[in-house]
Protein backbone atom coordinates (compact mmCIF):
# COMPACT_ATOMS: atom_id res chain seq x y z
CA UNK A 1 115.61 160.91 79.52
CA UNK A 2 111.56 160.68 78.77
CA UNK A 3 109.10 163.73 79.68
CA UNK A 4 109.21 162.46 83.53
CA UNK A 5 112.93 161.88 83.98
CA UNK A 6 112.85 158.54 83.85
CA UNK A 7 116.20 156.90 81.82
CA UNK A 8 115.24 156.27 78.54
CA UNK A 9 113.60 152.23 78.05
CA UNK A 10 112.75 152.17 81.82
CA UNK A 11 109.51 151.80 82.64
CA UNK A 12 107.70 152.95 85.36
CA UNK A 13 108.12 152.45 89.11
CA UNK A 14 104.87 150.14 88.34
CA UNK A 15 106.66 148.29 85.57
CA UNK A 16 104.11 148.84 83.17
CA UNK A 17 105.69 148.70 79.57
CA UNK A 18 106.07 151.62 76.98
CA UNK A 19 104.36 151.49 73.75
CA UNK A 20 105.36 153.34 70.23
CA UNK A 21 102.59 153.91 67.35
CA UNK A 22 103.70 154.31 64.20
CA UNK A 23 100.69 155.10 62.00
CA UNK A 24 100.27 157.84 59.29
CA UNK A 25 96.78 158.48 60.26
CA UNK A 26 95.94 160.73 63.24
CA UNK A 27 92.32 159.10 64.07
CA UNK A 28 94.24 155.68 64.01
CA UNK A 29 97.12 157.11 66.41
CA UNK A 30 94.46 158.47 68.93
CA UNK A 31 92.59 155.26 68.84
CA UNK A 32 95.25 152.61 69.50
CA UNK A 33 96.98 155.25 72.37
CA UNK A 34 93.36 155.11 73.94
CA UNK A 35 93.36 150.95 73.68
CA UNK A 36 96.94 150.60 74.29
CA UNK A 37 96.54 152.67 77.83
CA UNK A 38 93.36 152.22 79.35
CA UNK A 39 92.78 148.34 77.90
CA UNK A 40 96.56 147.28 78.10
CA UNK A 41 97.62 149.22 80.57
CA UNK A 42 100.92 150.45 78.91
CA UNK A 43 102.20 153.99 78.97
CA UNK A 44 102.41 155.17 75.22
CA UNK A 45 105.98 156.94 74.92
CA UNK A 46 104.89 158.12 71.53
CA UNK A 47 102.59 158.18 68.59
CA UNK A 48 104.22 159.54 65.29
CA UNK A 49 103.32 159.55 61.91
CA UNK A 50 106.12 157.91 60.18
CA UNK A 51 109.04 155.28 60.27
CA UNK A 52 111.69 158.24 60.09
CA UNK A 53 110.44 160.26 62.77
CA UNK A 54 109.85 156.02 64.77
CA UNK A 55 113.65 156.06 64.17
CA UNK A 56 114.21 159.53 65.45
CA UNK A 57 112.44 158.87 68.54
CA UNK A 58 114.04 155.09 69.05
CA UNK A 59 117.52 156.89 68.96
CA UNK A 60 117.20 158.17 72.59
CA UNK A 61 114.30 156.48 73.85
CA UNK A 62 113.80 152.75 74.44
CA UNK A 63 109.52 150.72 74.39
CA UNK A 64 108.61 147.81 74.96
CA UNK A 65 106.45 147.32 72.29
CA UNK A 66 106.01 149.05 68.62
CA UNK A 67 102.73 149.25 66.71
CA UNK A 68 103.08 149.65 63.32
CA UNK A 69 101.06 150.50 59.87
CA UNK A 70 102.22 148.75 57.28
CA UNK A 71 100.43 151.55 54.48
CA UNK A 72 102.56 154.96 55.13
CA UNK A 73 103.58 157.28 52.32
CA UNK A 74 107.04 157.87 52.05
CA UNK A 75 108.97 154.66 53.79
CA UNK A 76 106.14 151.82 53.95
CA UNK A 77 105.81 149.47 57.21
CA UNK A 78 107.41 146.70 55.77
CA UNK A 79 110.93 148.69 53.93
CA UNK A 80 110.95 150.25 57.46
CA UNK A 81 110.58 147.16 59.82
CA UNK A 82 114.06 145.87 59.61
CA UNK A 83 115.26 149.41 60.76
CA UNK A 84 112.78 149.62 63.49
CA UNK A 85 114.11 146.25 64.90
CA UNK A 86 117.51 147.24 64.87
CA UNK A 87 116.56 150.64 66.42
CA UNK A 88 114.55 149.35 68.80
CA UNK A 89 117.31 147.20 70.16
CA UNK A 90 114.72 144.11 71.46
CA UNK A 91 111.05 145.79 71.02
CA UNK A 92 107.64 143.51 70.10
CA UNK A 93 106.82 144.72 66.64
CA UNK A 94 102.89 143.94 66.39
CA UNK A 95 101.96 144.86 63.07
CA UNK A 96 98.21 146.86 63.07
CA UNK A 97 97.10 147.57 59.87
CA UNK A 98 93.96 147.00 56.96
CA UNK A 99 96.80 145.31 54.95
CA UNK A 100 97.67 142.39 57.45
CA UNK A 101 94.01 141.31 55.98
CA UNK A 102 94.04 142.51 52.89
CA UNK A 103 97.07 140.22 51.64
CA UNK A 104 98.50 137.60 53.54
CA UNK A 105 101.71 138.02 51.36
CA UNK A 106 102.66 141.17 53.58
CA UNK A 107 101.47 139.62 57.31
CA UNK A 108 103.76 136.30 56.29
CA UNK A 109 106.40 138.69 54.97
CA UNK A 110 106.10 141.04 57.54
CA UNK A 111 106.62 137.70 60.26
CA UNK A 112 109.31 136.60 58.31
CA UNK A 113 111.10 139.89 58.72
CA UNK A 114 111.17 139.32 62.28
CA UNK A 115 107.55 141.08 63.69
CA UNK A 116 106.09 139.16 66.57
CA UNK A 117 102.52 139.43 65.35
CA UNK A 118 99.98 141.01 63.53
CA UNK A 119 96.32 142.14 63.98
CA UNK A 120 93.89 143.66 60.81
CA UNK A 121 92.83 146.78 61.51
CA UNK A 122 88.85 147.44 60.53
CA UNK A 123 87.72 149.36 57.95
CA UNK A 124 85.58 152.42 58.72
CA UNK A 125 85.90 152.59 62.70
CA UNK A 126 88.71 151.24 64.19
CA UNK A 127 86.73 150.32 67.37
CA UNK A 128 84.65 147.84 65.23
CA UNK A 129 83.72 144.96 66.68
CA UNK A 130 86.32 142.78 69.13
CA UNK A 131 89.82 145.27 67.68
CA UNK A 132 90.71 146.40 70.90
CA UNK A 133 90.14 143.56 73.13
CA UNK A 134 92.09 141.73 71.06
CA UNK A 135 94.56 144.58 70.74
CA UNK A 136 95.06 144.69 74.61
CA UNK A 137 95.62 140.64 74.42
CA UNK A 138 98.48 140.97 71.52
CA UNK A 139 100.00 144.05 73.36
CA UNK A 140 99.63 142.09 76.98
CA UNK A 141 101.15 138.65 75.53
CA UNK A 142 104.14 140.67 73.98
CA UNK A 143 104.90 142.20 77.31
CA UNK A 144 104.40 139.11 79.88
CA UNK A 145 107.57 138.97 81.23
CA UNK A 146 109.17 135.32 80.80
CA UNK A 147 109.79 133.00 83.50
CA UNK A 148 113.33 131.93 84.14
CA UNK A 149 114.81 129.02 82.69
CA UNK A 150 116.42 126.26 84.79
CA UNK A 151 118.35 123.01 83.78
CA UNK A 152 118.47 123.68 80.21
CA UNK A 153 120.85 121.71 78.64
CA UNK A 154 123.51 122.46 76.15
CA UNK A 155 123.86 121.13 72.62
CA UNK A 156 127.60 120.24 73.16
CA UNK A 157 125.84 117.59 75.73
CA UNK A 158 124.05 115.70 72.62
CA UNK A 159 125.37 112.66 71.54
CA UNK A 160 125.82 113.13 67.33
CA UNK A 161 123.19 110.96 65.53
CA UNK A 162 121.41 110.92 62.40
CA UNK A 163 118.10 112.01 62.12
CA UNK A 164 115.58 110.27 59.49
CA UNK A 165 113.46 113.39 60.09
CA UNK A 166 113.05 116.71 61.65
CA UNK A 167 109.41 118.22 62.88
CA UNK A 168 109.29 121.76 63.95
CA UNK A 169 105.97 123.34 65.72
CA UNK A 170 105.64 127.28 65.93
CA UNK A 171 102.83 129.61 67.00
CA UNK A 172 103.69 133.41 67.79
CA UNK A 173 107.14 134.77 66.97
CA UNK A 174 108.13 131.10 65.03
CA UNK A 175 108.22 132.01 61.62
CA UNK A 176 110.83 134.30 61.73
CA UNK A 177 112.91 132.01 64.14
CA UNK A 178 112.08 128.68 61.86
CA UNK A 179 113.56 131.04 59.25
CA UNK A 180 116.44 131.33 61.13
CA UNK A 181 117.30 127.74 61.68
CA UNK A 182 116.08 126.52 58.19
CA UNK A 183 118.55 129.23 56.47
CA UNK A 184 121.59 127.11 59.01
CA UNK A 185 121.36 123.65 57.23
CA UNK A 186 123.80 123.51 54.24
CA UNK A 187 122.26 121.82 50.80
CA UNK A 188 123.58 118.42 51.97
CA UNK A 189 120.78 118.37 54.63
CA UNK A 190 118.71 115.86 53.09
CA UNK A 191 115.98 114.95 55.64
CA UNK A 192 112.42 115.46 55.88
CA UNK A 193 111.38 118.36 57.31
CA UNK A 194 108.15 118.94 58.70
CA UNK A 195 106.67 122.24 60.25
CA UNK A 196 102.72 123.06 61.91
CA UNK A 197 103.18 126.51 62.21
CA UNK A 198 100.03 128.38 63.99
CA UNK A 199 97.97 130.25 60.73
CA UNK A 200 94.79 130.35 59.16
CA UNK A 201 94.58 128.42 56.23
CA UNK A 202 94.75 131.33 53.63
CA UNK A 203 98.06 132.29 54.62
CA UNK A 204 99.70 129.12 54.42
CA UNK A 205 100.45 129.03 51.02
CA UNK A 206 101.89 132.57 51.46
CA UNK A 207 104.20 131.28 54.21
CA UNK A 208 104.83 127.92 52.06
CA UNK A 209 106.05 130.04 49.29
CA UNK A 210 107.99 132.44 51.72
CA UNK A 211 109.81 129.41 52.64
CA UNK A 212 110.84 128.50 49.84
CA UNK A 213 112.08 131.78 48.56
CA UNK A 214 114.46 131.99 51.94
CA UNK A 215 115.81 128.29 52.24
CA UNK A 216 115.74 127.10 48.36
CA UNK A 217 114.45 124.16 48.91
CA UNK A 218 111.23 122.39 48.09
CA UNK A 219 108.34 123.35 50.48
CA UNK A 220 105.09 122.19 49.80
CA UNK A 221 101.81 122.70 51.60
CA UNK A 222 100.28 119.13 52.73
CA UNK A 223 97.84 117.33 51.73
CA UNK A 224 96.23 113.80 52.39
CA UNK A 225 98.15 110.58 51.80
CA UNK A 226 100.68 112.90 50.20
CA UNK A 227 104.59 111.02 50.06
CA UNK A 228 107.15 112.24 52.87
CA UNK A 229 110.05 112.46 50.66
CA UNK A 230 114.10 113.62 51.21
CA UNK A 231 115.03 117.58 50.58
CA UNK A 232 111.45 118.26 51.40
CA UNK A 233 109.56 120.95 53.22
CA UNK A 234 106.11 120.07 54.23
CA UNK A 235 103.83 122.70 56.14
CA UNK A 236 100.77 121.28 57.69
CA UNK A 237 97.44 123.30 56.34
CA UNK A 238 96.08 125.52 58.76
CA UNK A 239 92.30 123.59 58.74
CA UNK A 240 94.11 119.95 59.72
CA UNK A 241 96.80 118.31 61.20
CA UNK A 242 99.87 117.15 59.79
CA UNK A 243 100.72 113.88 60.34
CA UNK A 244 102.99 110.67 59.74
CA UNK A 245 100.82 107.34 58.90
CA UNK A 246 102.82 104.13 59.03
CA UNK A 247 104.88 102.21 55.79
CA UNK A 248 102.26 100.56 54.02
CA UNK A 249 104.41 100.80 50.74
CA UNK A 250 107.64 101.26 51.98
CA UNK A 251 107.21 104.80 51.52
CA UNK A 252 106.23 107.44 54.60
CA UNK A 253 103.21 108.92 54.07
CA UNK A 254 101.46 112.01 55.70
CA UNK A 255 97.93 111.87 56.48
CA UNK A 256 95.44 114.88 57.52
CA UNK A 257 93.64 115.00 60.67
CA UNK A 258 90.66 117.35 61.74
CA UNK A 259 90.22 114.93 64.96
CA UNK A 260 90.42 117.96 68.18
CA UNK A 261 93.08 117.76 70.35
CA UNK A 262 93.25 118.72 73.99
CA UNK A 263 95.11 122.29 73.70
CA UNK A 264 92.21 122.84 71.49
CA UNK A 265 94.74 124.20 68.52
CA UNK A 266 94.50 123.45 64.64
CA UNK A 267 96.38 122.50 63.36
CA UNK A 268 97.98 121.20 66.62
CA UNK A 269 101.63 120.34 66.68
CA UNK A 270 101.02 117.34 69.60
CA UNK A 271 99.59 114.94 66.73
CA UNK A 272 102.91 115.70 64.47
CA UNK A 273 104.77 114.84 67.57
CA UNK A 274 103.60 111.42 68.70
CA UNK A 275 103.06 110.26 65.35
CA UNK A 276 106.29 110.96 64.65
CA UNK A 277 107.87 109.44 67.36
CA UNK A 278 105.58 106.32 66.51
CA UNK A 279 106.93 106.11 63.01
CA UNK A 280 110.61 107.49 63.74
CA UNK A 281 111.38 106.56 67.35
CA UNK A 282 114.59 107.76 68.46
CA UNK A 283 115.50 108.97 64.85
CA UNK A 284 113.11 112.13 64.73
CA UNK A 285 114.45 115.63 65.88
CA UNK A 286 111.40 117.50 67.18
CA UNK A 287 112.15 121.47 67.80
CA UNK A 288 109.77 123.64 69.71
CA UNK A 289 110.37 127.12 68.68
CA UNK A 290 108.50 130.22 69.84
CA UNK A 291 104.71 130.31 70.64
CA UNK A 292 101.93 130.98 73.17
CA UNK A 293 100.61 128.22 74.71
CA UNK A 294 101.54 124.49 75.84
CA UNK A 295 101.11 122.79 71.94
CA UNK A 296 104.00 120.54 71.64
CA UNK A 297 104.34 119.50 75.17
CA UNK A 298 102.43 116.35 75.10
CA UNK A 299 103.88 115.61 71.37
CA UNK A 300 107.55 116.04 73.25
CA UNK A 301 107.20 113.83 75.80
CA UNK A 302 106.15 111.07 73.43
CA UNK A 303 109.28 112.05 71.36
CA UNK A 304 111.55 111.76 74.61
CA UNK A 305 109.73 108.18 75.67
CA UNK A 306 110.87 106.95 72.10
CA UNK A 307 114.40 108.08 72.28
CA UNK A 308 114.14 111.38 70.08
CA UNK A 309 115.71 114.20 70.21
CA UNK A 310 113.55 117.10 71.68
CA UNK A 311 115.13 120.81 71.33
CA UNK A 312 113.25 123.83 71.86
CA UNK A 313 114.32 127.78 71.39
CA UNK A 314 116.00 129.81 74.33
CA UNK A 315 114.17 132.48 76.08
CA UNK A 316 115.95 135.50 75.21
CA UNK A 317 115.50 135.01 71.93
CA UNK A 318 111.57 133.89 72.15
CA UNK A 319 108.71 136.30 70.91
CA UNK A 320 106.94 134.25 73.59
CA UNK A 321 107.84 131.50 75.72
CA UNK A 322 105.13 129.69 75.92
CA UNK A 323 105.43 125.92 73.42
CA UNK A 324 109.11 126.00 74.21
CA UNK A 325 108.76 126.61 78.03
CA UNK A 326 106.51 124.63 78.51
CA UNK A 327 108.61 121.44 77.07
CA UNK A 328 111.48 122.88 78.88
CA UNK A 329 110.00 123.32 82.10
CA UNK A 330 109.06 119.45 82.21
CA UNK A 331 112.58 118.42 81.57
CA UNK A 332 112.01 117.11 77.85
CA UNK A 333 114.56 119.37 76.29
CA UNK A 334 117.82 117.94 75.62
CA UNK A 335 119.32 121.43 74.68
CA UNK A 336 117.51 125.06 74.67
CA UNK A 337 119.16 126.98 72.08
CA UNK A 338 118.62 130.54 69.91
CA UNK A 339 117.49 129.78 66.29
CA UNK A 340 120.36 130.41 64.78
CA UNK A 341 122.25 127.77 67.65
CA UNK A 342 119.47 124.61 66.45
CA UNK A 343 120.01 124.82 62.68
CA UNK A 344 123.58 124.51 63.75
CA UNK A 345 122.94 121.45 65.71
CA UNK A 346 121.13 120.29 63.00
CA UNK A 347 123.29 120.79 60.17
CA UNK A 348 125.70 118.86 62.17
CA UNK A 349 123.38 116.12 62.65
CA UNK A 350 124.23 114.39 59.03
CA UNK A 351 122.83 111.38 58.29
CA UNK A 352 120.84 109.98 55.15
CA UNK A 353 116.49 110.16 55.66
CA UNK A 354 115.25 106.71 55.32
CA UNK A 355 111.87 107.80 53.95
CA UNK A 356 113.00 107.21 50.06
């Protein structure tokens, strides 16, 4: 039970969702409970100083959402994340901390260990500038409960086929999920695989390299008129889109686009959609994996019109259901499945790329 009797991880009769800080500094702690309460209108269950005493209090109690530092003495914010996710048994992690700017190493790593986001917090004053508006969006986005899904199809529905390529698009919560999948397909996956994942342009090469290190495989960051080849990982820039120009040499190429799109993203993963499809038609596997937002949606239904395959992550397993929602909510999905569940489906799905 919490201070006001309430069964531990319930919220209150107004539903508004429970917060944990996690932050060795006591000026940070008072700031963010201020922010987190008055601008996001969550109840903060508690603000400690350190991931053991986090784990202490996420052995009875249950929140909605953890904030966490990634600079603590003793157990850091990254060596303690894993733990907090376990402990917290289905909590947000938004990471808040000078180090999310400081290196984009640690905000891709930290993503990659499975935190839903991450915001830089200011030097001097924490109340610098925009920090907690911003800070009340991330903590409101992370709470928003998801709508239900209907008519979501099954991958044991799919008809096997080869695919001559794979796209993925990701915003919030994807890079740990696209993790998830990539880590599924066994080394005789040989197709193409290209990802626009949602990140400023600094950290891509972090997150290409991240990539790498967890799949094996050959990920590259790309650039203009660069050669779509087999066993290949290519992440779209975060300053352009990523996308597939027709055989002019017999060989696939990828082109860069700065052109804005209607969702207003960039890089936006609608242009690697219908450019796929264009190129691919109904051999291209598009997957929609967690993110805020609509991007994809427009890409999908090109996708479906050609005869691809459109598949887009589940719900309960979504950071936010916004991209894959969206796609599933118009009926373009021909399965919704966890992460784990599509690089299954895909690693079944072997057939030879034809982009040598």
């Amino acid at each position: 039970m919490d201070p006001t009797g309430r069964p531990a991880g319930q919220a209150t009769a107004a539903g508004i969702p429970r917060v944990l800080i996690v932050d060795d500094s006591l000026v940070a702690r008072t700031v963010l409970t201020r922010i987190a309460q008055d601008g996001g209108g969550c109840q903060v269950a508690a603000a400690v100083a350190d991931v053991p005493s986090a784990l202490r209090f996420l052995a009875s109690e249950m929140v909605d959402v953890i904030l966490l530092d990634l600079e603590m003495p003793g157990i850091d914010g990254l060596s303690g994340l894993p733990d907090l996710l376990t402990a917290g048994g289905g909590a947000r992690v938004l990471v808040v901390s000078s180090a999310a700017g400081a290196g984009a190493a640690a905000t891709v790593q930290a993503l990659a260990l499975g935190a839903a986001d991450t915001l830089v917090k200011p030097g001097g004053s924490i109340c610098a500038g925009n920090f907690a508006k911003v800070l009340a969006e991330k903590i409101a986005r992370l709470t928003d409960p998801k709508e239900p899904l209907s008519g979501a199809a099954a991958a044991a529905g799919l008809a096997a086929r080869a695919f001559d390529a794979v796209a993925i698009g990701a915003s919030t919560g994807g890079i740990h999920a696209l993790n998830k999948v990539l880590i599924e397909l066994p080394p005789t996956f040989h197709a193409p695989i290209m990802v626009t994942q949602h990140l400023p342009l600094a950290f891509v090469s972090h997150f290409a390299g991240q990539l790498h290190t967890a799949t094996g495989r050959r990920c590259v960051v790309a650039t203009d008129r660069m050669a779509l080849e087999d066993d290949m990982i290519v992440v779209a820039p975060g300053d352009a889109h990523l996308m597939v120009a027709p055989r002019r040499t017999g060989r696939t190429t990828l082109r860069l686009s700065r052109t804005p799109v209607a969702n207003g993203n960039l890089p936006s993963v609608d242009p690697m959609f219908e450019s796929g499809a264009a190129h691919f038609g109904a051999r291209l596997l598009a997957i929609v994996l967690s993110g805020m937002g609509r991007d994809g949606l427009d890409g999908a239904r090109e996708v479906h019109r050609a005869g691809g395959t459109v598949v887009v992550q589940d719900r309960e397993s979504s950071v936010v259901w916004g991209m894959p929602g969206a796609v599933a909510a118009a009926g373009l999905a021909d399965a919704v499945l966890s992460p784990s569940a599509i690089g299954g489906f895909v690693a079944g799905q072997m057939g030879a790329a034809a982009c040598r």
